[in-house]
C-alpha atoms as a PDB file:
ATOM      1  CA  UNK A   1      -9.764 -18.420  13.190  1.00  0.00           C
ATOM      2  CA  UNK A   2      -9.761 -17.032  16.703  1.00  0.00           C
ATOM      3  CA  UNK A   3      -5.734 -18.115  17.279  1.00  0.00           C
ATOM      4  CA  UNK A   4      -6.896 -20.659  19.983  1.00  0.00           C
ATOM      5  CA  UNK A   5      -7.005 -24.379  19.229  1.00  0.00           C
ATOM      6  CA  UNK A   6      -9.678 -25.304  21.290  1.00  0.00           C
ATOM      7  CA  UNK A   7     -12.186 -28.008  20.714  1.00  0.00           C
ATOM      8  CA  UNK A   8     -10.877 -29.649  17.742  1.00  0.00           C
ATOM      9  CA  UNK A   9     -12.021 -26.793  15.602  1.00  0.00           C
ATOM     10  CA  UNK A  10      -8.521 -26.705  13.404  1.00  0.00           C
ATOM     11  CA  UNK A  11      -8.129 -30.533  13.273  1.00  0.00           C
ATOM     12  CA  UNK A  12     -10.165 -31.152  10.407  1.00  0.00           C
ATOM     13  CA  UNK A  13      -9.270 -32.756   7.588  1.00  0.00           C
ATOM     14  CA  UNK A  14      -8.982 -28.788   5.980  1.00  0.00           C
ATOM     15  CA  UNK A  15      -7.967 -26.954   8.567  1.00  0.00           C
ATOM     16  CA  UNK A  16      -8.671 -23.693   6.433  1.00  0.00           C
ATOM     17  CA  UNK A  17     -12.063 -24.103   5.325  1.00  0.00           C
ATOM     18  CA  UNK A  18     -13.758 -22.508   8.816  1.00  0.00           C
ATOM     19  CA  UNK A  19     -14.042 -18.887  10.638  1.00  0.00           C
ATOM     20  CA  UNK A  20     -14.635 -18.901  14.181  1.00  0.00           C
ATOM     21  CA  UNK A  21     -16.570 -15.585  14.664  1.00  0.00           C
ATOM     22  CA  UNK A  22     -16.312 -13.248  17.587  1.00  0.00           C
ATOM     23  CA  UNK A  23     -19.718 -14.445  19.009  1.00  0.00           C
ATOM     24  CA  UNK A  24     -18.606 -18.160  19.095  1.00  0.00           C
ATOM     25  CA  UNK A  25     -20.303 -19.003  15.637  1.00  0.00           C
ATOM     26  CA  UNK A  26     -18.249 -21.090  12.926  1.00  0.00           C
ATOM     27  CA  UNK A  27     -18.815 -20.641   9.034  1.00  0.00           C
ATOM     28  CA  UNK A  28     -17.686 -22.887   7.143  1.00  0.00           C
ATOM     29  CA  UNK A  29     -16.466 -22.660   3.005  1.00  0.00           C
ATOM     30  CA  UNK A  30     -14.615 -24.758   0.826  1.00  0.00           C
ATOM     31  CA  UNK A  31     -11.673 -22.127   1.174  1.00  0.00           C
ATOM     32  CA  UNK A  32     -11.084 -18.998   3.349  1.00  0.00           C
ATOM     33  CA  UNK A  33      -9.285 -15.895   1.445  1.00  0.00           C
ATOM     34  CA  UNK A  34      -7.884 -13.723   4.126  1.00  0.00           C
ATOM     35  CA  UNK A  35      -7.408 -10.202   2.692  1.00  0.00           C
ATOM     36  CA  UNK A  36      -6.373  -9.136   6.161  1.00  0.00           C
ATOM     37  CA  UNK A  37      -2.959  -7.095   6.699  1.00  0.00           C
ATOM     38  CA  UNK A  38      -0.300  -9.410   7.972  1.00  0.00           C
ATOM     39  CA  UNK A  39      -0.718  -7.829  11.526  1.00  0.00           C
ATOM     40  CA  UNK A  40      -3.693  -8.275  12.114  1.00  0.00           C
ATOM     41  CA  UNK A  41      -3.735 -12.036  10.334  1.00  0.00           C
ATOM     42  CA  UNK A  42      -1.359 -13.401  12.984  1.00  0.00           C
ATOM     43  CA  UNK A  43      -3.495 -13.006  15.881  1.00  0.00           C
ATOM     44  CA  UNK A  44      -6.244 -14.814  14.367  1.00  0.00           C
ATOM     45  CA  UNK A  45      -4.274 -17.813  13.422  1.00  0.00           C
ATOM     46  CA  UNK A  46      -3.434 -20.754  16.273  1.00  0.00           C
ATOM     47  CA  UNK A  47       0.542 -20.255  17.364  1.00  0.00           C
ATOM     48  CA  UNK A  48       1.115 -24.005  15.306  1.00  0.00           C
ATOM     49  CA  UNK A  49      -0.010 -22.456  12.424  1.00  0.00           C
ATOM     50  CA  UNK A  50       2.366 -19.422  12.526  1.00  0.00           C
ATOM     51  CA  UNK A  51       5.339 -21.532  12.590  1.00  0.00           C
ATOM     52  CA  UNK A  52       5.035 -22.808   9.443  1.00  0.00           C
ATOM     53  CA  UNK A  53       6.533 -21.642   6.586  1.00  0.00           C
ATOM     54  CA  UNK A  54       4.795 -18.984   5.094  1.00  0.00           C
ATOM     55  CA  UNK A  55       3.125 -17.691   7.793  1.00  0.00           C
ATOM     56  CA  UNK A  56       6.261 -17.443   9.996  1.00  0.00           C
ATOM     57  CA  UNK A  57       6.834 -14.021   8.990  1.00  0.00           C
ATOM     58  CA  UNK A  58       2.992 -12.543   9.513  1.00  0.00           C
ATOM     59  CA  UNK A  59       4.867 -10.465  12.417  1.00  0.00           C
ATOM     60  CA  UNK A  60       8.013  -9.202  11.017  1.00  0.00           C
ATOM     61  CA  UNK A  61       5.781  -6.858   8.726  1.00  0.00           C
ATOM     62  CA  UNK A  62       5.285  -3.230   9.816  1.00  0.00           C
ATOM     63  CA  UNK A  63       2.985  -0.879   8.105  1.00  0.00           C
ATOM     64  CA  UNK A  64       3.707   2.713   7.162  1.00  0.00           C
ATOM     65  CA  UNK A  65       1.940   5.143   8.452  1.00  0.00           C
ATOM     66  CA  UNK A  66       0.825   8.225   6.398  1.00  0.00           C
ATOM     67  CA  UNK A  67      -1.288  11.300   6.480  1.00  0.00           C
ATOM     68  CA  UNK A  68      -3.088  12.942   3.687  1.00  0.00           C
ATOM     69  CA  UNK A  69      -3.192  16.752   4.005  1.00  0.00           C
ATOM     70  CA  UNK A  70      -6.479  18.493   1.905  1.00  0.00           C
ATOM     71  CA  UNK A  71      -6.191  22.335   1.176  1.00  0.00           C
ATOM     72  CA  UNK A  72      -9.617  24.720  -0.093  1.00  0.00           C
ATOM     73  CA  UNK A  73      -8.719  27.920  -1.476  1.00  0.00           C
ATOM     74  CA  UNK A  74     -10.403  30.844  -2.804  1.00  0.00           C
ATOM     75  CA  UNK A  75      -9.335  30.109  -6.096  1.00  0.00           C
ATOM     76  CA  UNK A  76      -7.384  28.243  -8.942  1.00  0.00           C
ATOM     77  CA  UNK A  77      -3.924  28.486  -8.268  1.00  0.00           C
ATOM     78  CA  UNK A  78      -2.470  25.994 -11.059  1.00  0.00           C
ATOM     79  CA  UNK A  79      -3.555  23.727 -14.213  1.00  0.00           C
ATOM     80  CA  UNK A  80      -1.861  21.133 -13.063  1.00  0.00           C
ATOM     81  CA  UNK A  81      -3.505  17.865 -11.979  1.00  0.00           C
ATOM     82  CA  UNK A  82      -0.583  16.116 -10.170  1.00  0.00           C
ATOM     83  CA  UNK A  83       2.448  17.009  -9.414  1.00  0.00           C
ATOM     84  CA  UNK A  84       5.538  15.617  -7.021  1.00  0.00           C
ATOM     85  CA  UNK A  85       8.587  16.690  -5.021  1.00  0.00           C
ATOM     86  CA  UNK A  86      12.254  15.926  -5.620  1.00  0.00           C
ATOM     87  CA  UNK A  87      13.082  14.044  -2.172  1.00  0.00           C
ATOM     88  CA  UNK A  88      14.459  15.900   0.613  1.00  0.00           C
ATOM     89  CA  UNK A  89      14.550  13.948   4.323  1.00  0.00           C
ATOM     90  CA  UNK A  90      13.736  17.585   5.753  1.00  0.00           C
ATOM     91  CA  UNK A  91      10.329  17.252   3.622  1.00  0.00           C
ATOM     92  CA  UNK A  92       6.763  16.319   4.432  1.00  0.00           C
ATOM     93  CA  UNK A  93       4.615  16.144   1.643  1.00  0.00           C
ATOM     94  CA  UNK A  94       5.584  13.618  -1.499  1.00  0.00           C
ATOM     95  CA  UNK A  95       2.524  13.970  -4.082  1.00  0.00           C
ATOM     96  CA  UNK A  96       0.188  16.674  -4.866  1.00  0.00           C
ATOM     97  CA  UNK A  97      -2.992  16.981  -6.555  1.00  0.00           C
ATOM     98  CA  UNK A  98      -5.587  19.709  -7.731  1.00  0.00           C
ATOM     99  CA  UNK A  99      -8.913  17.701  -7.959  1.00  0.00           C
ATOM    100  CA  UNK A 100     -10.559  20.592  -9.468  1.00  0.00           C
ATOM    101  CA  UNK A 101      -8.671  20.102 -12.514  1.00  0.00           C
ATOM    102  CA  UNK A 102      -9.059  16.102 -12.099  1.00  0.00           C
ATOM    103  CA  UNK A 103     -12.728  16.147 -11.836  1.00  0.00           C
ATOM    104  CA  UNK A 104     -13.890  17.535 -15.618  1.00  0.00           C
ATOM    105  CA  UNK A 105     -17.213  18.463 -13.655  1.00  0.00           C
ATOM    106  CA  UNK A 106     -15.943  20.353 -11.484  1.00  0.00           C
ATOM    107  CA  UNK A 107     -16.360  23.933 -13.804  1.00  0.00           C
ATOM    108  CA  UNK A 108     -14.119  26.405 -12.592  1.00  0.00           C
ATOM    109  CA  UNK A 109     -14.575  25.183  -8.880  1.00  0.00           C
ATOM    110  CA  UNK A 110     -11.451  26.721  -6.616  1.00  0.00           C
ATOM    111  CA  UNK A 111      -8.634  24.370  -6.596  1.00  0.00           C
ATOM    112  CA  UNK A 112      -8.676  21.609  -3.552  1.00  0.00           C
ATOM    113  CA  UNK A 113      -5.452  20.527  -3.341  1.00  0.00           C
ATOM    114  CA  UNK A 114      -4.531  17.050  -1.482  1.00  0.00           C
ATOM    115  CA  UNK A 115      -1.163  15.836  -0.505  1.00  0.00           C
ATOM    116  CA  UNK A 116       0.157  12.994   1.029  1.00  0.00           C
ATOM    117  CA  UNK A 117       3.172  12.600   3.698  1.00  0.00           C
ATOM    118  CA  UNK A 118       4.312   9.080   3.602  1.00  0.00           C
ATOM    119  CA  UNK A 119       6.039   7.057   6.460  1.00  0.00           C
ATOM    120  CA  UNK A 120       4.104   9.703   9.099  1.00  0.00           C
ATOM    121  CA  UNK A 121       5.040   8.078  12.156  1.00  0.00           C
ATOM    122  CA  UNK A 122       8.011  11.086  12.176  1.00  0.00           C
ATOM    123  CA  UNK A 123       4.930  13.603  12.224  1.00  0.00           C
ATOM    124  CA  UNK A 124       2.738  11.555  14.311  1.00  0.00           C
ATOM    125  CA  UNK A 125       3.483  14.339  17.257  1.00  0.00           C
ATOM    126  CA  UNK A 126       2.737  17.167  15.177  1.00  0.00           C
ATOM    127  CA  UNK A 127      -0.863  18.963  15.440  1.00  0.00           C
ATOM    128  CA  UNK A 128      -2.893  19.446  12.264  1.00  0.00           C
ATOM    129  CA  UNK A 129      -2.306  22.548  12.366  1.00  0.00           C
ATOM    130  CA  UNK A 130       1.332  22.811  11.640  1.00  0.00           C
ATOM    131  CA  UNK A 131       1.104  19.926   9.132  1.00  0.00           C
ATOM    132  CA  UNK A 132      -1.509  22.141   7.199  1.00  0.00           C
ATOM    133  CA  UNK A 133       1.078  25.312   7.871  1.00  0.00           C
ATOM    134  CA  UNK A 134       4.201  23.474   6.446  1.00  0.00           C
ATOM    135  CA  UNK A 135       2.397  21.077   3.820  1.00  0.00           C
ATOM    136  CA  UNK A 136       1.130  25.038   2.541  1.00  0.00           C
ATOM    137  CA  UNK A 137       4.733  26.048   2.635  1.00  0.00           C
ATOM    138  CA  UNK A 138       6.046  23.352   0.556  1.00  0.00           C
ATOM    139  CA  UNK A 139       3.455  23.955  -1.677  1.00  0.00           C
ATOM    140  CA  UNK A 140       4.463  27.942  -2.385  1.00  0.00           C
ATOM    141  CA  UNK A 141       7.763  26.616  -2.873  1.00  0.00           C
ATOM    142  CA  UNK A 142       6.570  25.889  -6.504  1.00  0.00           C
ATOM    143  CA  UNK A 143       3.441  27.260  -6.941  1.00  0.00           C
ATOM    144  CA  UNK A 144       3.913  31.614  -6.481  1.00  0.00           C
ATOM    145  CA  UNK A 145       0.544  31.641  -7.361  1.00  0.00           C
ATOM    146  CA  UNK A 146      -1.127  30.407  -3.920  1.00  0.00           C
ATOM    147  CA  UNK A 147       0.278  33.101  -2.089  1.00  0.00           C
ATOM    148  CA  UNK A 148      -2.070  35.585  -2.974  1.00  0.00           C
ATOM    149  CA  UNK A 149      -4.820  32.702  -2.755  1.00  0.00           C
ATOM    150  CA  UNK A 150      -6.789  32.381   0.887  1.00  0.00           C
ATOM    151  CA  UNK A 151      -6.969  28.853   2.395  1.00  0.00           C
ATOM    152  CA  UNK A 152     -10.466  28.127   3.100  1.00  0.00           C
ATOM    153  CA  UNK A 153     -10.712  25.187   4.597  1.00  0.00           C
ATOM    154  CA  UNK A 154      -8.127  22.297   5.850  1.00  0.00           C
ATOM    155  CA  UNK A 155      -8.492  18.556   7.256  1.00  0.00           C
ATOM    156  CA  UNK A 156      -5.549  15.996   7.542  1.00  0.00           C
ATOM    157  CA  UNK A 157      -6.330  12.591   7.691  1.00  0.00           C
ATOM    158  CA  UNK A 158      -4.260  10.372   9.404  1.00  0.00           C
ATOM    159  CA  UNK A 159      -4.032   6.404   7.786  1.00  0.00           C
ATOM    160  CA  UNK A 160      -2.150   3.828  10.247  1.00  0.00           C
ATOM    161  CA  UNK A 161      -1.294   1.788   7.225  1.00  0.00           C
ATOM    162  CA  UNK A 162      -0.639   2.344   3.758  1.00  0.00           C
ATOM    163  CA  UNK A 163       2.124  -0.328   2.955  1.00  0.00           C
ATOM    164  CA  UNK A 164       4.286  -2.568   4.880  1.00  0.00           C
ATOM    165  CA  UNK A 165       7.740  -1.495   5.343  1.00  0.00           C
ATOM    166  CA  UNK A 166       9.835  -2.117   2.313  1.00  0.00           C
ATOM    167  CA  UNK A 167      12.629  -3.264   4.799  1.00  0.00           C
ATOM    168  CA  UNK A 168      15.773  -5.749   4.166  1.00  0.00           C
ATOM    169  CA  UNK A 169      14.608  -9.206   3.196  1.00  0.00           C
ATOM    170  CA  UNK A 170      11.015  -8.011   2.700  1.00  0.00           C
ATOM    171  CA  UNK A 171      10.813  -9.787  -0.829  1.00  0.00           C
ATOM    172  CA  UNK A 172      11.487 -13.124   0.552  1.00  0.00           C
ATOM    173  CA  UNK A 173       9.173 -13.396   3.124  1.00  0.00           C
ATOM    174  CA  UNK A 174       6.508 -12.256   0.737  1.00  0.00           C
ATOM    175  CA  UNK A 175       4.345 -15.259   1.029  1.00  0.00           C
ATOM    176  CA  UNK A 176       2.632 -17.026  -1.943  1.00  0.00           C
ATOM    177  CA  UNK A 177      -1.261 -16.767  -2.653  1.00  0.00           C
ATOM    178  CA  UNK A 178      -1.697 -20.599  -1.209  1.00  0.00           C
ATOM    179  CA  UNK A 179      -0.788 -20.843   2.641  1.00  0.00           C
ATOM    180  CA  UNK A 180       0.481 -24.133   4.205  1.00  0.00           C
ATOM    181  CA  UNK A 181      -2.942 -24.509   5.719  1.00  0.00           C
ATOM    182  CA  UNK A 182      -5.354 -26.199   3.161  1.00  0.00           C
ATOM    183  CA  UNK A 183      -7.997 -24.520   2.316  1.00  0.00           C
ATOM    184  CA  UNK A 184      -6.644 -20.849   3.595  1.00  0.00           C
ATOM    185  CA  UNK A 185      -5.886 -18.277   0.542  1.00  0.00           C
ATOM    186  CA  UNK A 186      -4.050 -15.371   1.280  1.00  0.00           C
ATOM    187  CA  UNK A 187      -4.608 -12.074  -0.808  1.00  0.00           C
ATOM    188  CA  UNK A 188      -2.959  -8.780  -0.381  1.00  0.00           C
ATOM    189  CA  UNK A 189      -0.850  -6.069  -1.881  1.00  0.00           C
ATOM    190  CA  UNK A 190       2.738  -7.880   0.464  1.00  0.00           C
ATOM    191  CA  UNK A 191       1.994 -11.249  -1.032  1.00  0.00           C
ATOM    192  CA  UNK A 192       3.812 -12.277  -3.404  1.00  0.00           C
ATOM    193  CA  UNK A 193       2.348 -10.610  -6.318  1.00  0.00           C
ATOM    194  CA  UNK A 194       5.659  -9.539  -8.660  1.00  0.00           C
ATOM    195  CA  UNK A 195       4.534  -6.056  -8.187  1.00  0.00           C
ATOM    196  CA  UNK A 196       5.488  -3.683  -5.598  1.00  0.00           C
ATOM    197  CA  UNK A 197       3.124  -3.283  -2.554  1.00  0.00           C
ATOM    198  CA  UNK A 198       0.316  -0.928  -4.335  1.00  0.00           C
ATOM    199  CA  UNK A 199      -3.163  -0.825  -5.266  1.00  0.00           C
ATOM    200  CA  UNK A 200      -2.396  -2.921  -8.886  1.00  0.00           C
ATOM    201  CA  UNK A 201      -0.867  -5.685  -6.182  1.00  0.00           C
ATOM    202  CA  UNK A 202      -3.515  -5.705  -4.137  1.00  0.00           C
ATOM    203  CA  UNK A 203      -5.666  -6.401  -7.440  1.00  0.00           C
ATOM    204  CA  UNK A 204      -3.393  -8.711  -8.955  1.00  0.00           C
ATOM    205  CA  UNK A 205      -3.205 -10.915  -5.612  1.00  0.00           C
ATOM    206  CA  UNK A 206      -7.266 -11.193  -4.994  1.00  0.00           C
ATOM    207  CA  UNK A 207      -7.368 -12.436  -8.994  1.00  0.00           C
ATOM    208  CA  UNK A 208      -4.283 -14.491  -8.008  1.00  0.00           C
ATOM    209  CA  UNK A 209      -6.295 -16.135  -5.128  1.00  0.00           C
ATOM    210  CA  UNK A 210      -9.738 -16.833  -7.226  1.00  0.00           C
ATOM    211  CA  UNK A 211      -7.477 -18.631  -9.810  1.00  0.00           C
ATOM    212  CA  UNK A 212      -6.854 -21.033  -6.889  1.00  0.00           C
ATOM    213  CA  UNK A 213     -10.004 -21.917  -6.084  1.00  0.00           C
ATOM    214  CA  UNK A 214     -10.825 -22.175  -9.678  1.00  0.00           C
ATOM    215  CA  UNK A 215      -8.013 -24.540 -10.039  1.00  0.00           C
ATOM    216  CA  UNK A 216      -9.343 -26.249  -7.011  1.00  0.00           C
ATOM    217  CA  UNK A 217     -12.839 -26.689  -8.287  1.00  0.00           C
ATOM    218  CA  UNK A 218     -11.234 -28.339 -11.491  1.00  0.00           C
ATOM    219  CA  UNK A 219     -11.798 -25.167 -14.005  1.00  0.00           C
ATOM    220  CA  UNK A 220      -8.782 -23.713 -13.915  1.00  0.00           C
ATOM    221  CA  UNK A 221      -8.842 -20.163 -15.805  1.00  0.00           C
ATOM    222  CA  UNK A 222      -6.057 -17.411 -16.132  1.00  0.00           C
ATOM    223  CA  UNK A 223      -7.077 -14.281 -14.596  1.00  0.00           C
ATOM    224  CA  UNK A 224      -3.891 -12.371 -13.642  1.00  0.00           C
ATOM    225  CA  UNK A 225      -2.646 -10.188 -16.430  1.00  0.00           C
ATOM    226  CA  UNK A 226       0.702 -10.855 -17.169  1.00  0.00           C
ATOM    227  CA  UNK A 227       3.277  -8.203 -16.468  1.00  0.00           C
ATOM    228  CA  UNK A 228       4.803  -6.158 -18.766  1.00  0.00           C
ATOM    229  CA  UNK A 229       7.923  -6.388 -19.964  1.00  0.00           C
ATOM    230  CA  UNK A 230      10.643  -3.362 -18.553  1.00  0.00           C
ATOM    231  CA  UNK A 231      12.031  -1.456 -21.024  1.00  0.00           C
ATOM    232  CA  UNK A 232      15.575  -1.533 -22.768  1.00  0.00           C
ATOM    233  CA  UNK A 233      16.609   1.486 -20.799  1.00  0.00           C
ATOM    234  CA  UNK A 234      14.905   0.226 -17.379  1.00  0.00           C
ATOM    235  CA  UNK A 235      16.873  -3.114 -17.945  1.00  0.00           C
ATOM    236  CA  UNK A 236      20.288  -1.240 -18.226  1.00  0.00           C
ATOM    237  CA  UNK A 237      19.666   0.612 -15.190  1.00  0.00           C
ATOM    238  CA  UNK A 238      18.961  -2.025 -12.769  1.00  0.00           C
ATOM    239  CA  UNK A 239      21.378  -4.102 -14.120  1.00  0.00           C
ATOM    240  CA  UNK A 240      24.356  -1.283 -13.517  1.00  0.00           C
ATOM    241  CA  UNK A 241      22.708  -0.445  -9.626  1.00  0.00           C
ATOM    242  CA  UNK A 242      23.601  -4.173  -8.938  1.00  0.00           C
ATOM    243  CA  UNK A 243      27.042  -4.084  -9.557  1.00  0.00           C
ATOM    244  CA  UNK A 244      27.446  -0.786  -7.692  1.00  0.00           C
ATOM    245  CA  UNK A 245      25.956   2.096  -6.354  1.00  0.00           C
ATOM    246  CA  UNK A 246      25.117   5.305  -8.755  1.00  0.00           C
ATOM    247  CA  UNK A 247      27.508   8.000  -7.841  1.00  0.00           C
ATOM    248  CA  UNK A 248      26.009  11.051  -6.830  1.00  0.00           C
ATOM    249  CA  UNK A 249      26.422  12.840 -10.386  1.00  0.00           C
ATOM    250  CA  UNK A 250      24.301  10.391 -11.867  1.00  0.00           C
ATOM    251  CA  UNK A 251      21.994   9.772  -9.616  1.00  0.00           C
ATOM    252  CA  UNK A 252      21.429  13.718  -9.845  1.00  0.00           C
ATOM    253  CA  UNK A 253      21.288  13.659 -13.684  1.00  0.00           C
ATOM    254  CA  UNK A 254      18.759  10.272 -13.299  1.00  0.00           C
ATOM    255  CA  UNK A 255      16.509  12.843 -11.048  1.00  0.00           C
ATOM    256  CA  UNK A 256      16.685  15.661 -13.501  1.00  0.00           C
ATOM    257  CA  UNK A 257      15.692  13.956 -16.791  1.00  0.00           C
ATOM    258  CA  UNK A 258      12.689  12.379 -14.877  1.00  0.00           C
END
């Protein structure tokens, strides 16, 4: 699936059951599961096939970039083995964690401390440096302990993608597991799974996808777990955010009591 449709390679009778590598060699399989980001699906793909209907969105996805910041100190400076920040749009980092109280062997190893700073591309200018210098301030903002702690070590790690961009009208061009194209599968956490995009989607849409050819083979089986069922409370809530927005005070009180 080199995007050109040259040679009568994608008129077939199953267009979808054949990968044109990069070295001119075709394999060929009852059914192709692409497990690809939607970015970098669409260039593989001939232009006819990206105008049909669930494939006509491959390029309105964007990814979110983030960076993951990892701290070594001298010491422990907490028990805690995760912990998060209230949202600020001033702030970097979102999630913390101490592996050394993660890892049970691990002894009384120093803490090493990751973070993670999601939608970078705001950062993307910065040098490692000063995202190591204000990831450690936001973490003394909570943790008096670390001052007196010395940083060892640092690295930041910068991932181009972690999700697509939850933007406007991003649930309904989630596309489903089968593509137009017979014989093409898609998997991936921005299918449509029911979940949001995350690791359990991801999962949940490569189970999704074997079910199909399973189904296809004649031997059907289940092998998506069903979802669970929200709450009483959880119901409530999103029920009152569609009628209108929270005001503030709640939406404050919301933040506390979580």
């Amino acid at each position: 699936m080199d995007g050109h449709d040259r040679s009568g390679d994608f008129r077939h009778r199953r267009a979808g059951d054949r990968v044109r590598l990069a070295d001119g060699r075709i394999l060929r399989a009852r059914h192709v599961v692409s497990t690809l980001p939607p970015g970098d699906l669409a260039p593989l793909l001939p232009e006819s096939w990206q105008a049909r209907a669930g494939l006509d969105s491959l390029r309105w996805f964007s990814p979110v970039p983030y960076v993951s910041v990892y701290l070594w100190f001298d010491r422990r400076i907490t028990a805690r083995q995760f912990w998060a920040r209230s949202y600020h749009p001033d702030d970097l980092n979102c999630d913390f964690y101490d592996y050394s109280n993660i890892y049970p062997d691990w002894g009384a190893r120093p803490s090493l401390v990751g973070s993670n700073i999601i939608d970078a591309a705001r950062v993307a200018h910065w040098s490692d440096a000063a995202i190591v210098e204000r990831t450690r301030e936001e973490l003394l903002e909570n943790l008096p302990a670390a001052r007196a702690a010395t940083l060892r070590h640092a690295t930041v790690h910068r991932i181009p993608l972690a999700v697509q961009a939850p933007r406007p009208g991003f649930e309904a061009r989630r596309p489903p597991a089968r593509s137009p194209v017979e014989g093409l599968l898609l998997a991936g956490d921005w299918t449509r799974t029911g979940l949001p995009s995350s690791m359990e989607s991801a999962a949940a849409s490569g189970w999704r996808a074997a079910e199909l050819v399973w189904a296809d083979a004649g031997r059907p089986q289940t092998l998506v777990q069903p979802l669970p069922s929200r709450g009483r409370l959880a119901r409530v809530l999103m029920a009152a955010s569609r009628v209108a927005p929270w005001p503030p005070r709640l939406r404050r009180a919301t933040e506390r009591v979580a």
